[in-house]
Protein backbone atom coordinates (compact mmCIF):
# COMPACT_ATOMS: atom_id res chain seq x y z
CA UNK A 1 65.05 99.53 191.00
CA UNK A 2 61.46 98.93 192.05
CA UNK A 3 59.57 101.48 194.18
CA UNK A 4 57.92 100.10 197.24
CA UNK A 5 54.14 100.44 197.03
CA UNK A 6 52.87 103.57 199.23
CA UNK A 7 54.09 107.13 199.65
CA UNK A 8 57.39 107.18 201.71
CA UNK A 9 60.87 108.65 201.56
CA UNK A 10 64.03 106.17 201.61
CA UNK A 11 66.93 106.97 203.51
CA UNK A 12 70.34 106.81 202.86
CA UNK A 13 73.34 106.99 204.57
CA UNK A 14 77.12 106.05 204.05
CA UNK A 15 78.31 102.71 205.30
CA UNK A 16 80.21 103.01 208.69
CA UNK A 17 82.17 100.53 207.52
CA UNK A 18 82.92 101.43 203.67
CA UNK A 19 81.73 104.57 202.89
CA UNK A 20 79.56 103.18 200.29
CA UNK A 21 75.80 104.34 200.50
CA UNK A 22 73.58 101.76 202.70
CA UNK A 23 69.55 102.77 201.33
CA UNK A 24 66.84 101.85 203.54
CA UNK A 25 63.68 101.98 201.63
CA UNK A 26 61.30 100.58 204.04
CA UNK A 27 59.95 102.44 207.61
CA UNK A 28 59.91 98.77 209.18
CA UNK A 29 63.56 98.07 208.26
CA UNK A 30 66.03 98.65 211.73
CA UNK A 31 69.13 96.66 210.35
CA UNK A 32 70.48 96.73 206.81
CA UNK A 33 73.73 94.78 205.16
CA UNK A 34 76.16 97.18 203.01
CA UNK A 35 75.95 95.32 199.95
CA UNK A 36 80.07 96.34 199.18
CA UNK A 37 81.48 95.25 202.61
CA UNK A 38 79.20 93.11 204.19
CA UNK A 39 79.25 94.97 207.21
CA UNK A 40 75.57 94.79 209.27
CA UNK A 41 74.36 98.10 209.75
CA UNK A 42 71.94 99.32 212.26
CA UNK A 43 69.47 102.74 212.32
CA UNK A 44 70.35 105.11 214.67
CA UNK A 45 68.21 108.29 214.43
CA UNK A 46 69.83 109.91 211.32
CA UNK A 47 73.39 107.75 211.50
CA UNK A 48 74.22 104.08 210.90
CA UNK A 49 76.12 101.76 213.46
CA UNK A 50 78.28 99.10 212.32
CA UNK A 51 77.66 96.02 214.63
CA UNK A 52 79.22 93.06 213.08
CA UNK A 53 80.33 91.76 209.57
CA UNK A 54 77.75 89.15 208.00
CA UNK A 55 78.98 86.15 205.84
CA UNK A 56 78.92 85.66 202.41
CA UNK A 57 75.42 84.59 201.34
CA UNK A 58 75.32 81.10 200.32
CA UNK A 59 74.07 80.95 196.23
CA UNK A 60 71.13 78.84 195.92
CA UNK A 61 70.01 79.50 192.14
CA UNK A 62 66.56 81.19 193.52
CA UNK A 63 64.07 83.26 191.17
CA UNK A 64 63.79 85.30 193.53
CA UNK A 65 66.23 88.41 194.06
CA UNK A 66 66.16 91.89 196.22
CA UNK A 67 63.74 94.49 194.43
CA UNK A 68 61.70 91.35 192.57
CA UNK A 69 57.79 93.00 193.20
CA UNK A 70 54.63 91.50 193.01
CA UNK A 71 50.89 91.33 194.28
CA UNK A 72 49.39 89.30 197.43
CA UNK A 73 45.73 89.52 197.80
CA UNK A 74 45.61 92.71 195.97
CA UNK A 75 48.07 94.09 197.45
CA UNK A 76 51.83 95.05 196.00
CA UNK A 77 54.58 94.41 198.11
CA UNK A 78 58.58 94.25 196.78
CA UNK A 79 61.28 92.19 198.28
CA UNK A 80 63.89 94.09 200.20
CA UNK A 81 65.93 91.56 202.28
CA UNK A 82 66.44 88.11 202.85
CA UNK A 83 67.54 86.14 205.40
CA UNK A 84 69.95 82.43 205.26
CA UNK A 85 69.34 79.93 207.78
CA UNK A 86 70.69 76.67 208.66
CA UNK A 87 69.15 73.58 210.46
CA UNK A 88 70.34 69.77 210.35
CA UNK A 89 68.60 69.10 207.12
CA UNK A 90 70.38 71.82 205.23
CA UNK A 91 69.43 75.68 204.60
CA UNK A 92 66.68 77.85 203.87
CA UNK A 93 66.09 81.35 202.95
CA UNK A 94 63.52 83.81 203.96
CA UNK A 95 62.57 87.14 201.68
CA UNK A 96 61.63 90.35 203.64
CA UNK A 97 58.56 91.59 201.52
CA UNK A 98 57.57 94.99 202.23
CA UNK A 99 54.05 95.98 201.75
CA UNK A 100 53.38 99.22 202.98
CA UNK A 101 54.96 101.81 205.46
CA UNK A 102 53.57 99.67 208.57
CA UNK A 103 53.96 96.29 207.27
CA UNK A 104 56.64 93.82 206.40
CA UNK A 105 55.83 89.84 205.52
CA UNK A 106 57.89 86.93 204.65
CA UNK A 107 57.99 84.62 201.62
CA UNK A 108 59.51 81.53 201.96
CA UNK A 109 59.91 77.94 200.80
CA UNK A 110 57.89 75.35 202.01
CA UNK A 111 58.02 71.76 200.23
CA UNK A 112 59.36 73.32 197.19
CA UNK A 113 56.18 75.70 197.06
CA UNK A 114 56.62 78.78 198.70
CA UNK A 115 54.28 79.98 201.48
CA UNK A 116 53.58 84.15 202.34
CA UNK A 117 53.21 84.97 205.45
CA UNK A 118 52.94 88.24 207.91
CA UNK A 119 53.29 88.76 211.56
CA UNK A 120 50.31 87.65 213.79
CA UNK A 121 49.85 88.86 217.30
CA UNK A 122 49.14 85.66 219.84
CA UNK A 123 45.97 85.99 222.10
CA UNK A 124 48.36 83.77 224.98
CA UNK A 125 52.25 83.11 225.01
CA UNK A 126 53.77 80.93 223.41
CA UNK A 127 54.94 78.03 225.58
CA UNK A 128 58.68 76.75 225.73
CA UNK A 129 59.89 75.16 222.62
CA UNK A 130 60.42 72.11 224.65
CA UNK A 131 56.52 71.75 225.15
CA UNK A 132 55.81 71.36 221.70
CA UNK A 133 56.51 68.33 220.54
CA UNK A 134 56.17 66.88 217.01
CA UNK A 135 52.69 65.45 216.30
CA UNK A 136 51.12 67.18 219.48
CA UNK A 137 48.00 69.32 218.72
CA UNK A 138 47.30 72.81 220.46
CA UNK A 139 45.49 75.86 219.80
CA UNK A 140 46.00 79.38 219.23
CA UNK A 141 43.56 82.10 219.12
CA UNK A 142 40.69 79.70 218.43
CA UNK A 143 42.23 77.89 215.35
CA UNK A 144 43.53 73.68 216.44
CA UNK A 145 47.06 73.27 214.84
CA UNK A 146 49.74 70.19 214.58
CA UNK A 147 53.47 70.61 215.41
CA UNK A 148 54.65 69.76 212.02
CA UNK A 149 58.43 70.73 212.93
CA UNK A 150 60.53 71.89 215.45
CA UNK A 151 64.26 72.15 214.42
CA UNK A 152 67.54 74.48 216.03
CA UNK A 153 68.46 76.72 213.66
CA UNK A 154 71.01 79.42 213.15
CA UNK A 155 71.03 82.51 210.85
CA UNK A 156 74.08 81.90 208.52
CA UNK A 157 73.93 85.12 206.38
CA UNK A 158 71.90 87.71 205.32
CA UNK A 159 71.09 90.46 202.54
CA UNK A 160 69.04 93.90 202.22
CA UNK A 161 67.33 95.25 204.73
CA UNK A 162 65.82 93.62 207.83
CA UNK A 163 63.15 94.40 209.90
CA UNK A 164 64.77 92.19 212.81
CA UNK A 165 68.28 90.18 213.08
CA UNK A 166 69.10 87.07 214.93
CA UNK A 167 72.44 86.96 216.26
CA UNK A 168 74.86 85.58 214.04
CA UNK A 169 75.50 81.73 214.33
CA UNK A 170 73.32 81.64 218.00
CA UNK A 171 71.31 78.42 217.94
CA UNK A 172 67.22 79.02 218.77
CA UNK A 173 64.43 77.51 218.36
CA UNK A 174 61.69 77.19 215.45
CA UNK A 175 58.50 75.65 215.61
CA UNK A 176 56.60 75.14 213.07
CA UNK A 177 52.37 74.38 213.23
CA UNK A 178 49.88 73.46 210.57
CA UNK A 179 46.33 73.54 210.77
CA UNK A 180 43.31 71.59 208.90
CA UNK A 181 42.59 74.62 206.85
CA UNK A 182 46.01 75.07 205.16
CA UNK A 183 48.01 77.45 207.45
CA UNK A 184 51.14 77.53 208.60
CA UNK A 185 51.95 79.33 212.04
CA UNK A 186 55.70 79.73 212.18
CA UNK A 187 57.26 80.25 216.12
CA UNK A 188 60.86 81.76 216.18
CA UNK A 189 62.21 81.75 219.46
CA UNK A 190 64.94 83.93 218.93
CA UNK A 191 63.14 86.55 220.84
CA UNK A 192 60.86 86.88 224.10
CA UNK A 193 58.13 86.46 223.78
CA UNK A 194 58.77 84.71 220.31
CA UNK A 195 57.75 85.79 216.83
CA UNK A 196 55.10 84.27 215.27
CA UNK A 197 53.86 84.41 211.48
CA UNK A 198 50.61 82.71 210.21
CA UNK A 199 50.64 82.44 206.56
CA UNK A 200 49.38 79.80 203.33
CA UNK A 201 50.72 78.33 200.46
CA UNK A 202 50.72 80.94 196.87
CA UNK A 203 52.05 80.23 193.51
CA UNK A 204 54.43 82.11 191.83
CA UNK A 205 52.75 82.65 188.92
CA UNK A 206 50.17 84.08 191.11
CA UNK A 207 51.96 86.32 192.72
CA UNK A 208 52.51 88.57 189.32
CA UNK A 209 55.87 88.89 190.31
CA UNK A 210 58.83 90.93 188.19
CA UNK A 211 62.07 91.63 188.09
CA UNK A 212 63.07 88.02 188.76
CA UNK A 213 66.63 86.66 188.57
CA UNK A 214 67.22 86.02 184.53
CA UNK A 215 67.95 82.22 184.47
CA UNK A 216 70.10 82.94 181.07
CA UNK A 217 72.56 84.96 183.59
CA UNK A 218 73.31 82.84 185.95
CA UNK A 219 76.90 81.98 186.73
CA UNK A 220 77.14 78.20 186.43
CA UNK A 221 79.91 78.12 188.01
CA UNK A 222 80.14 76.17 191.05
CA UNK A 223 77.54 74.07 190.09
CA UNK A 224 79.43 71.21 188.34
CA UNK A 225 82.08 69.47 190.80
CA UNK A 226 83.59 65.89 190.69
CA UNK A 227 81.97 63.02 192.77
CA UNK A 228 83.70 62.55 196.04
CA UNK A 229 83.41 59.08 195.37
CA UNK A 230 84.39 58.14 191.86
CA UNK A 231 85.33 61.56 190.23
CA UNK A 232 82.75 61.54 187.22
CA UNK A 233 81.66 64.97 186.94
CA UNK A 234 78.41 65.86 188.21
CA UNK A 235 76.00 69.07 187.53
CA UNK A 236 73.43 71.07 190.07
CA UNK A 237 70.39 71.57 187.96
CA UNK A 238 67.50 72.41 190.38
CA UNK A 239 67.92 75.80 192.72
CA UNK A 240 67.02 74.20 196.01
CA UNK A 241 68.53 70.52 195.35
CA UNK A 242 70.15 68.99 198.87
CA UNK A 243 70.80 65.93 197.77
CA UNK A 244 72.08 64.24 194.09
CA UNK A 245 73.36 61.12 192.79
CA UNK A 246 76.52 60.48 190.55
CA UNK A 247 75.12 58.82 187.52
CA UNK A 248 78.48 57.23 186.97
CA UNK A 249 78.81 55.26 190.63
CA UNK A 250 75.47 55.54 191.82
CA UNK A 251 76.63 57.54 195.00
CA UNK A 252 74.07 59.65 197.37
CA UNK A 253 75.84 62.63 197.55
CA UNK A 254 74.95 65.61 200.21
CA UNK A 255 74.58 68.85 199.40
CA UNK A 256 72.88 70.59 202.24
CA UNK A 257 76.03 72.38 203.05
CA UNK A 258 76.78 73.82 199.65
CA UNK A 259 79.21 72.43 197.42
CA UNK A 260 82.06 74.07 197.78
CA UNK A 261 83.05 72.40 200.75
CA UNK A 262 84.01 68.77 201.84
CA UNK A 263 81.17 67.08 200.20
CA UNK A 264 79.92 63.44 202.08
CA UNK A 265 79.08 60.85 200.59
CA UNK A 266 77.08 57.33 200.65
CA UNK A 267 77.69 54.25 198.06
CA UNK A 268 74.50 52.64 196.79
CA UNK A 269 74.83 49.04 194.87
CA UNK A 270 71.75 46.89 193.41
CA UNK A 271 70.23 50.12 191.14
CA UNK A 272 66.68 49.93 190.45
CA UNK A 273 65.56 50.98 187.13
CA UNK A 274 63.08 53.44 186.86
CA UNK A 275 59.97 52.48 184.23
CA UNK A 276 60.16 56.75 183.73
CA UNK A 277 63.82 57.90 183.03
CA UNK A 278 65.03 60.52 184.92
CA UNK A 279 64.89 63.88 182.85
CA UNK A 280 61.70 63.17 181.31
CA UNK A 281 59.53 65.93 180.32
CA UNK A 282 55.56 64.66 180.71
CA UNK A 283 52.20 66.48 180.65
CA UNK A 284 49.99 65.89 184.01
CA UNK A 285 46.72 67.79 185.04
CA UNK A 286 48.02 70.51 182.67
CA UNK A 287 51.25 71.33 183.76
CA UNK A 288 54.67 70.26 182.16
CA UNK A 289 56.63 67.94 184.69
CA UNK A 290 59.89 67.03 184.19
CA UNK A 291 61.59 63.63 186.54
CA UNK A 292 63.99 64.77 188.49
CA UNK A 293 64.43 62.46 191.30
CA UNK A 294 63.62 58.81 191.71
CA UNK A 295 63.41 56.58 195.05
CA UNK A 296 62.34 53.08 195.89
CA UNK A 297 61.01 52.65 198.86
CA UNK A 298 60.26 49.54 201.06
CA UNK A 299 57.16 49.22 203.78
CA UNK A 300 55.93 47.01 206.58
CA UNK A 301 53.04 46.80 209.09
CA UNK A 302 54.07 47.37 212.51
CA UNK A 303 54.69 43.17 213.83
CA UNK A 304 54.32 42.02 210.49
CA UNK A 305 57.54 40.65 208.93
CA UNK A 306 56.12 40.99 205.03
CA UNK A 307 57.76 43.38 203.13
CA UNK A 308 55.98 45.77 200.08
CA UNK A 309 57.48 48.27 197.82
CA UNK A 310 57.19 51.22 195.35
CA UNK A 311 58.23 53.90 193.56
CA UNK A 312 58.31 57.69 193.68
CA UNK A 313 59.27 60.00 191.36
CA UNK A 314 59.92 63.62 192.10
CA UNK A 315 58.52 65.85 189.54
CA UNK A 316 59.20 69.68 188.94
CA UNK A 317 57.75 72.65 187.54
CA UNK A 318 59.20 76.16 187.90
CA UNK A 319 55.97 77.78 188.35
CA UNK A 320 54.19 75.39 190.36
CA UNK A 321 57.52 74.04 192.64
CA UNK A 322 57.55 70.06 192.94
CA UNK A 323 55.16 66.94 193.00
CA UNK A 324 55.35 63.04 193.52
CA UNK A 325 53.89 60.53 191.15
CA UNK A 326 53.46 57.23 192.75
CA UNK A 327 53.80 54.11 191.37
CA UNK A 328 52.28 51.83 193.53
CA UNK A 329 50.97 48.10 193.37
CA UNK A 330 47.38 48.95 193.67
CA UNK A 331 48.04 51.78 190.98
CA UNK A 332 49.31 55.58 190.22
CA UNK A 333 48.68 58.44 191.91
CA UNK A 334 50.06 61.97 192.33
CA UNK A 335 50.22 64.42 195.16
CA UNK A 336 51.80 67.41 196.20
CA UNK A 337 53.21 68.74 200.04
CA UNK A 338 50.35 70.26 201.98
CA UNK A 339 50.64 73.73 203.42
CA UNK A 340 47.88 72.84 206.42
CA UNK A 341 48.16 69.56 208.12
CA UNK A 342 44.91 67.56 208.24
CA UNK A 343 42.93 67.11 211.74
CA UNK A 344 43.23 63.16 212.80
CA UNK A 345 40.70 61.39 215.04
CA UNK A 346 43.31 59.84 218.26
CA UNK A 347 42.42 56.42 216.43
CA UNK A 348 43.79 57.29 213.73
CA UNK A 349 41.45 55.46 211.85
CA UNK A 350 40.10 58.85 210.09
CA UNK A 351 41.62 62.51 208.88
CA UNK A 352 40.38 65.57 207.82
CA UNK A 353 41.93 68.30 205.48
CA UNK A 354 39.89 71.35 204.10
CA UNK A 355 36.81 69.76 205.13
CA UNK A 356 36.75 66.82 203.42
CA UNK A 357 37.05 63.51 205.56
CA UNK A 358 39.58 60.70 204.52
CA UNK A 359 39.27 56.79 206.24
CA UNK A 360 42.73 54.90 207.30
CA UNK A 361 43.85 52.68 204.45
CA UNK A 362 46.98 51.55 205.46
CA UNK A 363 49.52 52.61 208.37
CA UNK A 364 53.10 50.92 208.13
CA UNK A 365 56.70 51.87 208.86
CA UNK A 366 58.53 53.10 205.35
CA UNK A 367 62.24 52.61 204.27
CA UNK A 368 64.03 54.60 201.18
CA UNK A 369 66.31 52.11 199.76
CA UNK A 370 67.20 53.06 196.46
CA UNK A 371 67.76 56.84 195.24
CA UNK A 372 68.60 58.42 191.82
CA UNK A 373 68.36 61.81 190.76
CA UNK A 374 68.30 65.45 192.70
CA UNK A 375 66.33 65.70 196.04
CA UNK A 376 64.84 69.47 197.35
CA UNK A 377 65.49 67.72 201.12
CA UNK A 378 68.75 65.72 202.25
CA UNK A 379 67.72 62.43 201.13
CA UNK A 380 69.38 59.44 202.73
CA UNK A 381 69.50 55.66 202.12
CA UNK A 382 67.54 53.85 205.01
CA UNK A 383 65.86 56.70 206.21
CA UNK A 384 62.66 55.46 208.10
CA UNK A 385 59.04 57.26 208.59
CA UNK A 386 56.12 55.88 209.80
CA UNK A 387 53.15 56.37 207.46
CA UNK A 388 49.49 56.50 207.39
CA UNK A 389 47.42 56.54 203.80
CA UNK A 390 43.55 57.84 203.38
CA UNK A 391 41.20 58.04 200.84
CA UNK A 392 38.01 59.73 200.48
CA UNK A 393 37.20 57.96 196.52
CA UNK A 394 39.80 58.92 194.78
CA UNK A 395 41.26 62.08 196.70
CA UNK A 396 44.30 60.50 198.82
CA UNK A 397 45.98 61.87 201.71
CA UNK A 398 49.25 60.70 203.15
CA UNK A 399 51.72 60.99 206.51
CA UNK A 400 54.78 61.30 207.05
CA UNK A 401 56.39 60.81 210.69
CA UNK A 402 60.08 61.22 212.04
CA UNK A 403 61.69 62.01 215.15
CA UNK A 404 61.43 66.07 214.27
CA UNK A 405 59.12 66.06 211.42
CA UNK A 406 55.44 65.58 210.59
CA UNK A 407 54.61 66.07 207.05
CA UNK A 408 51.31 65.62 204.62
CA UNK A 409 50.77 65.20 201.27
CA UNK A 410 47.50 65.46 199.47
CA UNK A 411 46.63 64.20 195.27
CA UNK A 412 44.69 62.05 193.38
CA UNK A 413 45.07 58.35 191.84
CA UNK A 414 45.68 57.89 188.00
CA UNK A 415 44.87 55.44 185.34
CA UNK A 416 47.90 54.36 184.11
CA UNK A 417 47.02 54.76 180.67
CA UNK A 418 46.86 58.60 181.19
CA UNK A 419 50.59 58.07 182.78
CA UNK A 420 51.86 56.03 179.99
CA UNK A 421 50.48 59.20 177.60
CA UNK A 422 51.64 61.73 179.68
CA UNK A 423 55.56 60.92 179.02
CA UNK A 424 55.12 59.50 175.59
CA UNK A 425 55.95 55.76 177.02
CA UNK A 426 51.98 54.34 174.94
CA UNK A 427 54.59 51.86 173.78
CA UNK A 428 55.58 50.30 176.78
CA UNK A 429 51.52 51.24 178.59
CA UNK A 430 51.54 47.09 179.49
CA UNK A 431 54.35 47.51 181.79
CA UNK A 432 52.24 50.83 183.53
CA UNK A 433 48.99 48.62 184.28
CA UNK A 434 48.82 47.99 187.81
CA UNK A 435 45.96 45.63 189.93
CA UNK A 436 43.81 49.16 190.08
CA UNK A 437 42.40 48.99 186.67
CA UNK A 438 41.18 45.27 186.89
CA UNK A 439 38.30 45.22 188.85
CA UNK A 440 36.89 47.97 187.77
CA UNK A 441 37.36 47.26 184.01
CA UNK A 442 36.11 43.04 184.80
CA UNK A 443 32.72 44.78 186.35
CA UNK A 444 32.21 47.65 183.48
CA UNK A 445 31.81 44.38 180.88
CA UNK A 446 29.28 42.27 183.21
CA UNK A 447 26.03 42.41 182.95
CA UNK A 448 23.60 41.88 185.57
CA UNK A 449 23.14 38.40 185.74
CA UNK A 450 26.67 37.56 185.34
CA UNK A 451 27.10 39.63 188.98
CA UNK A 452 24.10 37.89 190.37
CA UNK A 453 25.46 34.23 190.47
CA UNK A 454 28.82 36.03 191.05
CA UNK A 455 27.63 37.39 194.46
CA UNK A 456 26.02 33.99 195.06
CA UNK A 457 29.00 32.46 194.93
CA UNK A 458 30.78 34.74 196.86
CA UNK A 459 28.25 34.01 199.48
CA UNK A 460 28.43 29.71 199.64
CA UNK A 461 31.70 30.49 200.08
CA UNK A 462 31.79 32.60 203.48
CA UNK A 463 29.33 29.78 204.69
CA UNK A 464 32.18 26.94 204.24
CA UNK A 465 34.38 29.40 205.23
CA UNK A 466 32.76 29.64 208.39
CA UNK A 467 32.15 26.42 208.68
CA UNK A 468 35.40 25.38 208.89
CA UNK A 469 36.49 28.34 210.78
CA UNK A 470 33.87 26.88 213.61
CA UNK A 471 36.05 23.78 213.84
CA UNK A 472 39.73 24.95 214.07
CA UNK A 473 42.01 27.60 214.52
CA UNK A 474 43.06 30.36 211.56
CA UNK A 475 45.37 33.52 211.03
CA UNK A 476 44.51 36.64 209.15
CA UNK A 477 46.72 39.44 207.80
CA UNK A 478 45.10 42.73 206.32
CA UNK A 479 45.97 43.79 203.15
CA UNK A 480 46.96 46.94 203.97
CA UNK A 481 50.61 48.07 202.51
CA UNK A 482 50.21 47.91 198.56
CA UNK A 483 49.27 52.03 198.47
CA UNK A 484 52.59 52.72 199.67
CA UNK A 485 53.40 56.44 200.82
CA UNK A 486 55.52 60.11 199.86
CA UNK A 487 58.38 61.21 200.93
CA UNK A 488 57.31 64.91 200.95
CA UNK A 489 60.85 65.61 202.73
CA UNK A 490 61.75 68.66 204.27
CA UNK A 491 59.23 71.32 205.85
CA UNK A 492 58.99 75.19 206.13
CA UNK A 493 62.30 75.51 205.91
């Protein structure tokens, strides 16, 4: 087993409940779970309590695993607990890093990434729960955040040592803010005054980490079952997947609550075909993607009864978690959940995210219609979101709005050409061109006098135009709606 970074001595003491030896290894840690009986211990001087029994901890396939150590900002911590909670959308888990002898942080998933964070002492209390509502902005200790979440959640089971322990199955609060430079301030209101945690968004593979779970053995068990629906069998690839499709019947199937229990289901006809099939391995900024979820997704501006879709495809990466790549009318683009949540003017006409400013491009309410594949977040056939696209060039920003959630997502558009490359598809690059590439490919071959008399033109025209406008009524409709939008699904937890 790993040693924790620093000079200190463990302790160890036999399990009140077992006899089997309980080893603290961290000062910071109060409660511990006997990893024999499951009983919950807690540190009494030079004895052990037993105050409860915790549940069995619900499998979800992570790298991750107790001892795994690694390096954050220079500094090594190892991972000596975590922590099981549930929420409507499904379950997350949160790893007890120890640091040092004083400290203790938490890494946890966020998007599919996975965000570090440590404790962080408020300058004024925390309001109620109540008063921060989803989208509102506030402040704490000088820094402007967003209320990106705020969900009831309960702590289902637990592992290792713990530096603090909700009670078992109690429903409180967690609020979740992100601000314009990338943090995340986590609220957990399962105290008074409640805990809070400011941390950022870290890679994996940055993290040096070692000792990881071996992926060769993992018991697979468990993670085939039959489809509630039609029976075909069905198979769990990802770690974190909520949702999944039968490939046989098309059925959404949920998996937020594990799979070993009554599974629910939702029957999908009228399949859309993805241009990119699912399980494709392709090459993107570097990194090897491979498809492993697919949605179509209808829009419309708020009033307007026109309809305009696209697809998304969910990409993944072990190292680098998951991405969207877009495949929208006015062309590709891929992005990735942000940490931070961009500063927006009250217009809404303009957003800004790690200094850079973005102008309003679109804003229109979003339906998913169609869904294939595994999702990291419950994914559900008409949900709704209202969205609002920027751009700054070529840099793209997108929301994401619903009653409890407020999420961002930040990438870059794509020729298609580089798309069609990227998954070996050069033979089928035609059906990949999108209205993007024509204007700008029309101009490249004019030359200056052919834009010249364009321009003229362009200008005659707006005079009859005008002209005619002068003498009778006439109805305009922006053009917003072809960008389309990301389903960045889930939050912190």
């Amino acid at each position: 087993m790993a040693e924790l970074p620093g000079a200190q001595r463990a302790y160890r003491a036999p399990c009140p409940g077992c006899g089997a030896p309980v080893e603290f290894r961290s000062a910071q840690s109060a409660f511990a779970v006997c990893p024999y009986c499951q009983s919950t211990v807690v540190r009494q001087g030079e004895t052990l309590a037993r105050i409860g029994k915790m549940a069995e901890l619900f499998d979800d396939f992570s790298p991750l695993q107790l001892f795994a150590a690694g390096r954050v900002d220079g500094q090594p911590f190892t991972l000596v607990g975590r922590l099981q909670y549930a929420y409507p959308g499904g379950r997350w888990t949160e790893w007890i890093a120890a640091l040092d002898g004083e400290r203790t942080g938490l890494l946890s998933e966020d998007n599919g990434a996975f965000v570090f964070s440590l404790p962080h002492m408020l300058e004024r209390d925390a309001p109620p729960a109540g008063d921060l509502r989803v989208g509102a902005t506030t402040a704490f200790n000088g820094q402007g955040y967003t209320v990106a979440s705020n969900e009831q959640v309960t702590l289902v089971s637990a592992q290792g040592e713990l530096p603090r322990l909700p009670d078992l199955g109690k429903p409180f609060a967690v609020v979740e803010l992100r601000s314009d430079q990338g943090q995340v301030l986590s609220l957990d209101y399962d105290t008074q005054p409640p805990g809070a945690y400011l941390g950022r968004a870290v890679r994996l593979e940055d993290l040096q980490l070692t000792g990881l779970r071996d992926e060769s053995t993992k018991d697979e068990k468990g993670r085939s079952f039959a489809c509630p629906n039609c029976g075909a069998p069905v198979t769990v690839n990802l770690a974190d997947s909520k949702s999944i499709t039968c490939g046989h019947c098309n059925s959404i199937i949920d998996l937020s609550q594990g799979i070993g229990g009554e599974l629910k289901h939702a029957e999908q006809d009228e399949p859309v075909r993805p241009l990119i099939a699912l399980g494709s391995v392709g090459t993107l900024q570097g990194v090897n993607w491979q498809v492993v979820g697919f949605q179509h997704r209808m829009g419309s501006e708020p009033g307007d009864d026109e309809h305009f879709g696209w697809n998304e495809y969910l990409l993944f990466n072990r190292q680098r978690g998951f991405s969207f790549l877009v495949d929208a009318e006015d062309g590709w683009s891929m992005v990735a959940p942000t940490t931070g949540a961009p500063s927006m003017a009250e217009s809404g006409k303009t957003a800004k995210y790690l200094g850079k400013s973005y102008q309003q491009q679109y804003a229109y309410n979003a339906e998913t219609t169609y869904v294939a594949g595994e999702f990291y977040w419950q994914v559900e056939r008409g949900q709704k979101t209202f969205n609002r696209d920027f751009a700054n060039g070529n840099a793209l920003l997108s929301m994401e709005r619903s009653a409890n959630e407020l999420t961002w997502s930040s990438g870059s558009k794509m020729d298609s050409a580089t798309v069609a490359a990227a998954f070996k598809l050069d033979a089928k690059k035609d059906m990949f061109k999108r209205a993007d590439a024509a204007p700008l490919s029309a101009a490249s071959s004019m030359g200056c006098g052919t834009i010249i008399l364009v321009v003229v033109v362009i200008l005659i025209l707006l005079i009859i135009l005008s002209t005619c406008s002068s003498s009778g009524g006439s109805s305009t409709r922006s053009s917003g709606g072809s960008y389309g939008g990301y389903s960045s699904g889930g939050g912190h937890k």
